[in-house]
Protein backbone atom coordinates (compact mmCIF):
# COMPACT_ATOMS: atom_id res chain seq x y z
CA UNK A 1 -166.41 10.78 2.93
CA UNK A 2 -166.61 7.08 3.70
CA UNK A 3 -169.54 5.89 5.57
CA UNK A 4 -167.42 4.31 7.91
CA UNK A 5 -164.86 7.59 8.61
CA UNK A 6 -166.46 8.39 11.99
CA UNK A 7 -165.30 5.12 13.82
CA UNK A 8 -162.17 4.06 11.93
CA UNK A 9 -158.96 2.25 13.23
CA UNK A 10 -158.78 2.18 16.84
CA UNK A 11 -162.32 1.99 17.60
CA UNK A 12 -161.58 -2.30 17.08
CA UNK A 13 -160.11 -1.87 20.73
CA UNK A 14 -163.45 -0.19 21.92
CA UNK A 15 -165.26 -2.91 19.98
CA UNK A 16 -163.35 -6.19 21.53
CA UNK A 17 -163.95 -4.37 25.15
CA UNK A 18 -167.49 -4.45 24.54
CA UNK A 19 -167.67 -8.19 23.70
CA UNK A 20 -166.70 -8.87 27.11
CA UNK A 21 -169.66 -7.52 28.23
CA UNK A 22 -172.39 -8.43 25.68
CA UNK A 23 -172.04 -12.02 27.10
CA UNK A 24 -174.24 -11.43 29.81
CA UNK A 25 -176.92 -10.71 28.04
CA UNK A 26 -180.18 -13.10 27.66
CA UNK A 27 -182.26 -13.70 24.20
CA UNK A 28 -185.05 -12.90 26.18
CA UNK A 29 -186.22 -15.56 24.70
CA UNK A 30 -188.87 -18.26 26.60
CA UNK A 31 -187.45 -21.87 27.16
CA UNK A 32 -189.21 -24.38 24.95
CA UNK A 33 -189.67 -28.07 24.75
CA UNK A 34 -186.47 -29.00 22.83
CA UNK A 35 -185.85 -29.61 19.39
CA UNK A 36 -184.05 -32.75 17.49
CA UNK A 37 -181.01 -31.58 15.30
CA UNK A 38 -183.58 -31.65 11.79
CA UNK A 39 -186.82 -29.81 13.78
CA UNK A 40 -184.41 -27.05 14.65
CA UNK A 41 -182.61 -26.12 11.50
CA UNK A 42 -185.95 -26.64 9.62
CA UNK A 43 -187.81 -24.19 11.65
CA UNK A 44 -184.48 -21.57 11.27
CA UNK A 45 -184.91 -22.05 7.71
CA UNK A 46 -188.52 -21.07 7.89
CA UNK A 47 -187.80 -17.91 10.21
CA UNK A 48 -188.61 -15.01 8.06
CA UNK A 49 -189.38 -12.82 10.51
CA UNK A 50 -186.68 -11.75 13.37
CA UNK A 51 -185.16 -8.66 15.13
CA UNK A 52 -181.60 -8.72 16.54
CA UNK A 53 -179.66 -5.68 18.16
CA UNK A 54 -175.97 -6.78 19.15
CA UNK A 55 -172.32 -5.65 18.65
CA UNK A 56 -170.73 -5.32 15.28
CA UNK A 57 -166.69 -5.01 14.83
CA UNK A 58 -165.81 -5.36 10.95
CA UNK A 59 -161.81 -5.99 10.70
CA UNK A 60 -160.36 -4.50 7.28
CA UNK A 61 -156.60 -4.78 6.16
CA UNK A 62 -156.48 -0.95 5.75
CA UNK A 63 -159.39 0.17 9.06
CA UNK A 64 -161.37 -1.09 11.64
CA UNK A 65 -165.43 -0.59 12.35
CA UNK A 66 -167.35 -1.32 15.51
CA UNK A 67 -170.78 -0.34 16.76
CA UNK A 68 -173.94 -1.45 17.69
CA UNK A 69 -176.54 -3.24 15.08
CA UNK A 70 -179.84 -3.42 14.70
CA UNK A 71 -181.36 -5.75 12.10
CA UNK A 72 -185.06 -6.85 10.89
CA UNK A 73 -185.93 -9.16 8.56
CA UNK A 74 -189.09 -9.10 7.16
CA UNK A 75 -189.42 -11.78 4.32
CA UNK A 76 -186.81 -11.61 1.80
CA UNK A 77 -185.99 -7.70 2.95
CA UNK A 78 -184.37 -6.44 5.67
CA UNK A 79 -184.23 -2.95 7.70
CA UNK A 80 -180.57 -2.57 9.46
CA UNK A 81 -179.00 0.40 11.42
CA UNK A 82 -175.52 0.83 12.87
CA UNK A 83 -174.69 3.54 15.41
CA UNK A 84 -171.36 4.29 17.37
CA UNK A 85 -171.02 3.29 20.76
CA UNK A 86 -171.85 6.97 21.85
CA UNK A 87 -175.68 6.98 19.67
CA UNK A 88 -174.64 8.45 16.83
CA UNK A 89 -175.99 6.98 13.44
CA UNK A 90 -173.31 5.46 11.37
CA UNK A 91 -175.87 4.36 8.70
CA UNK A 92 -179.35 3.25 8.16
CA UNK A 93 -179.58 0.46 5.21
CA UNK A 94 -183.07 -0.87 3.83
CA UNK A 95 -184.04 -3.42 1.02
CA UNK A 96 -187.03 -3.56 -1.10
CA UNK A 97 -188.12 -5.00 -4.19
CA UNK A 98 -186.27 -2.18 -6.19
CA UNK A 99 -183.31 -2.52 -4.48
CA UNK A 100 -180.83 -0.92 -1.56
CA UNK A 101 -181.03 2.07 -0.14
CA UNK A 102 -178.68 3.27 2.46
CA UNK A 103 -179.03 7.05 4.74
CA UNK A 104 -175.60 7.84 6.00
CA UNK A 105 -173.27 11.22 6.44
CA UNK A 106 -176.63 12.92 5.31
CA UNK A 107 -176.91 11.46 2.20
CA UNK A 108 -179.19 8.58 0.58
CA UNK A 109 -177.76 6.59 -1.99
CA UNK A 110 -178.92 3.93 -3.93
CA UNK A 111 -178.08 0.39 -5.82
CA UNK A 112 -179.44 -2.55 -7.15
CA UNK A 113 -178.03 -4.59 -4.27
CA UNK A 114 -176.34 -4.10 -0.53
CA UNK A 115 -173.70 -5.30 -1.11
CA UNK A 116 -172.92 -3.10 -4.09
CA UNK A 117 -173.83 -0.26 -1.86
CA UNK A 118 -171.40 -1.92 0.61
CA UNK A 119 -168.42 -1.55 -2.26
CA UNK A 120 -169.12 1.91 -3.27
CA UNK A 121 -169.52 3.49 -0.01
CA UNK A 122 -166.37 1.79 2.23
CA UNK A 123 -164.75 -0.62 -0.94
CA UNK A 124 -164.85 -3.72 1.33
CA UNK A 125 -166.75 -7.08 -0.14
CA UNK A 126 -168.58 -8.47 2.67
CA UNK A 127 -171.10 -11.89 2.26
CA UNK A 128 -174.21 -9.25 3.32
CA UNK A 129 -176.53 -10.70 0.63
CA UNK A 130 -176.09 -14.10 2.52
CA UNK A 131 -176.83 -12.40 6.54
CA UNK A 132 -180.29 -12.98 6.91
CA UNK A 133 -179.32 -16.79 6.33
CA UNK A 134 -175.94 -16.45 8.30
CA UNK A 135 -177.42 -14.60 11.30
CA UNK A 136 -179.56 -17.48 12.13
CA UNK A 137 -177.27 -20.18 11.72
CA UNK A 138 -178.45 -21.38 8.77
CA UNK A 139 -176.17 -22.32 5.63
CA UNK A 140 -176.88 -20.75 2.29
CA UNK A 141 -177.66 -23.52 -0.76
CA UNK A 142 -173.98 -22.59 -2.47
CA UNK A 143 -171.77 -23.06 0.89
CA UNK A 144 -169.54 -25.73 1.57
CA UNK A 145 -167.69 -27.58 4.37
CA UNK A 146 -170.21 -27.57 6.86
CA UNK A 147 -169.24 -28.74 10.61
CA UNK A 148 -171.96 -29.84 13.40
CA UNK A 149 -171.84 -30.35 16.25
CA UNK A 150 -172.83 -33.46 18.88
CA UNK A 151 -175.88 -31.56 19.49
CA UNK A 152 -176.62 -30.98 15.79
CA UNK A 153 -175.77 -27.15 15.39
CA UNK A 154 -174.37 -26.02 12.95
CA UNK A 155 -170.78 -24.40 13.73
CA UNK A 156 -169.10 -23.83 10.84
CA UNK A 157 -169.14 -23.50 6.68
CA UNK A 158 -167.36 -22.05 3.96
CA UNK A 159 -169.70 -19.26 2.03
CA UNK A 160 -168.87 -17.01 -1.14
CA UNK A 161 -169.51 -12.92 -1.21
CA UNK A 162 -170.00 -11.20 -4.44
CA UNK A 163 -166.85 -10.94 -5.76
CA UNK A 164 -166.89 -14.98 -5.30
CA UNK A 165 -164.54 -15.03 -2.35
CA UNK A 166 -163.93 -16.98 0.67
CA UNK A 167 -165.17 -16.22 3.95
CA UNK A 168 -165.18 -19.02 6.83
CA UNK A 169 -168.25 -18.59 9.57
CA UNK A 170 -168.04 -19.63 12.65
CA UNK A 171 -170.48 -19.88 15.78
CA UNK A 172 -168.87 -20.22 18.70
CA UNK A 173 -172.08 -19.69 21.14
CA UNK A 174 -175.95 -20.33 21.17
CA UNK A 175 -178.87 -18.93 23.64
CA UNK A 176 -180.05 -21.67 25.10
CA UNK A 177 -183.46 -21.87 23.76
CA UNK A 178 -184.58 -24.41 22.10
CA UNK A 179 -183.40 -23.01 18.30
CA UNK A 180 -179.78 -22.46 19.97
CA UNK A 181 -179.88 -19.67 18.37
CA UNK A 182 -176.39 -18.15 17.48
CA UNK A 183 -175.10 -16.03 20.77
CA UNK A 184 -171.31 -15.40 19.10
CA UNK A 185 -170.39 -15.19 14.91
CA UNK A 186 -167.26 -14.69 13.89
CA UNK A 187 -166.69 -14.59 9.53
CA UNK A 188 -162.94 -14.46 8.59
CA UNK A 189 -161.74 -13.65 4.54
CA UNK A 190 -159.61 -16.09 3.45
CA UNK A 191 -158.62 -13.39 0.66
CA UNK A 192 -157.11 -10.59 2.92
CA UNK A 193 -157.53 -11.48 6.63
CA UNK A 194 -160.98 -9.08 7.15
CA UNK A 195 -162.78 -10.67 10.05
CA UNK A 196 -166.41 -9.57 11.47
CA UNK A 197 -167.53 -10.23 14.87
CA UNK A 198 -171.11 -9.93 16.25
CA UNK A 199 -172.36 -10.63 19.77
CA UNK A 200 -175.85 -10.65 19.91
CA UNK A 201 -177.47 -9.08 22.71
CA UNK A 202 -180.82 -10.37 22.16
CA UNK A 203 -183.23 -12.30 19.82
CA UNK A 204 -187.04 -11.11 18.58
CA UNK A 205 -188.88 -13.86 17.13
């Protein structure tokens, strides 16, 4: 059974309710003296430790995933969990220096790499290695066609998933602290139409 199969198509409608209502939400974050343009995206590029909860909807050409995330980075490795909009676990994915390992369905399985997981668990290709950059607003070294804004935020780029496709990001809010933090991401495959969206409901620095 896919680790997805609980919340399949339909559950997108659920999912684009919700956004509506994550809006409201603050970083909880503490206003700060502000930032030029190159002190902000430096100190997101040094950000190595964060926790985020927020709304997840993945789009797929054949189903549709939403639910509510929880991510923490701690270095390069990262602890994530995804549960339906009624509490129930959808999956719990970890990193460490031997690998992936995702709990879901009441199973563990295990790869070299999340995003293989990803692939052999639900068959999508989806730029995961790249999220603890992406989350942040912060480009990865291979992207391309990077857009700023007039305050200096980054709001869009081109980035590459494993199977070395296409996937535009886009950032269409920030909290307004004095990292603008992203608020609103939205990735879209130029291969097949998949689209993510994530509201974030709040920030943990």
């Amino acid at each position: 059974m896919s680790v997805f199969a609980a919340i399949k198509t339909g559950c997108f409608v659920v999912f684009s309710l919700i956004l509506t209502g994550c809006a409201s939400h603050s970083s909880q974050l503490k206003p700060v003296i502000p930032l030029s343009a190159q002190q902000r995206q430096l100190q997101l590029e040094q950000l190595q430790e964060f926790t985020l909860t927020g709304a997840l909807g993945v789009k797929a050409p054949q189903e549709s995933v939403s639910g509510s995330l929880n991510w923490q980075q701690q270095g390069p490795y990262f602890q994530a969990s995804m549960t339906n909009f009624v509490g129930i676990s959808i999956f719990e994915l970890e990193t460490d220096a031997l690998g992936a390992t995702v709990k879901a369905d009441g199973e563990t399985h295990q790869a070299q790499s999340a995003s293989a997981l990803l692939d052999y668990l639900s068959g999508w290709s989806l730029p995961i290695e790249e999220m603890p950059l992406w989350l942040k607003g912060v480009a990865s070294p291979e992207s391309f066609n990077h857009q700023w804004d007039a305050q200096g935020r980054l709001t869009s780029f081109t980035l590459k998933d494993s199977q070395q496709r296409d996937w535009q990001v886009s950032y269409t809010e920030f909290f307004p602290d004095a990292l603008a933090l992203p608020k609103r991401i939205q990735l879209d495959s130029k291969a097949d139409g998949s689209r993510i969206k994530l509201v974030v409901r709040k920030w943990q620095l």
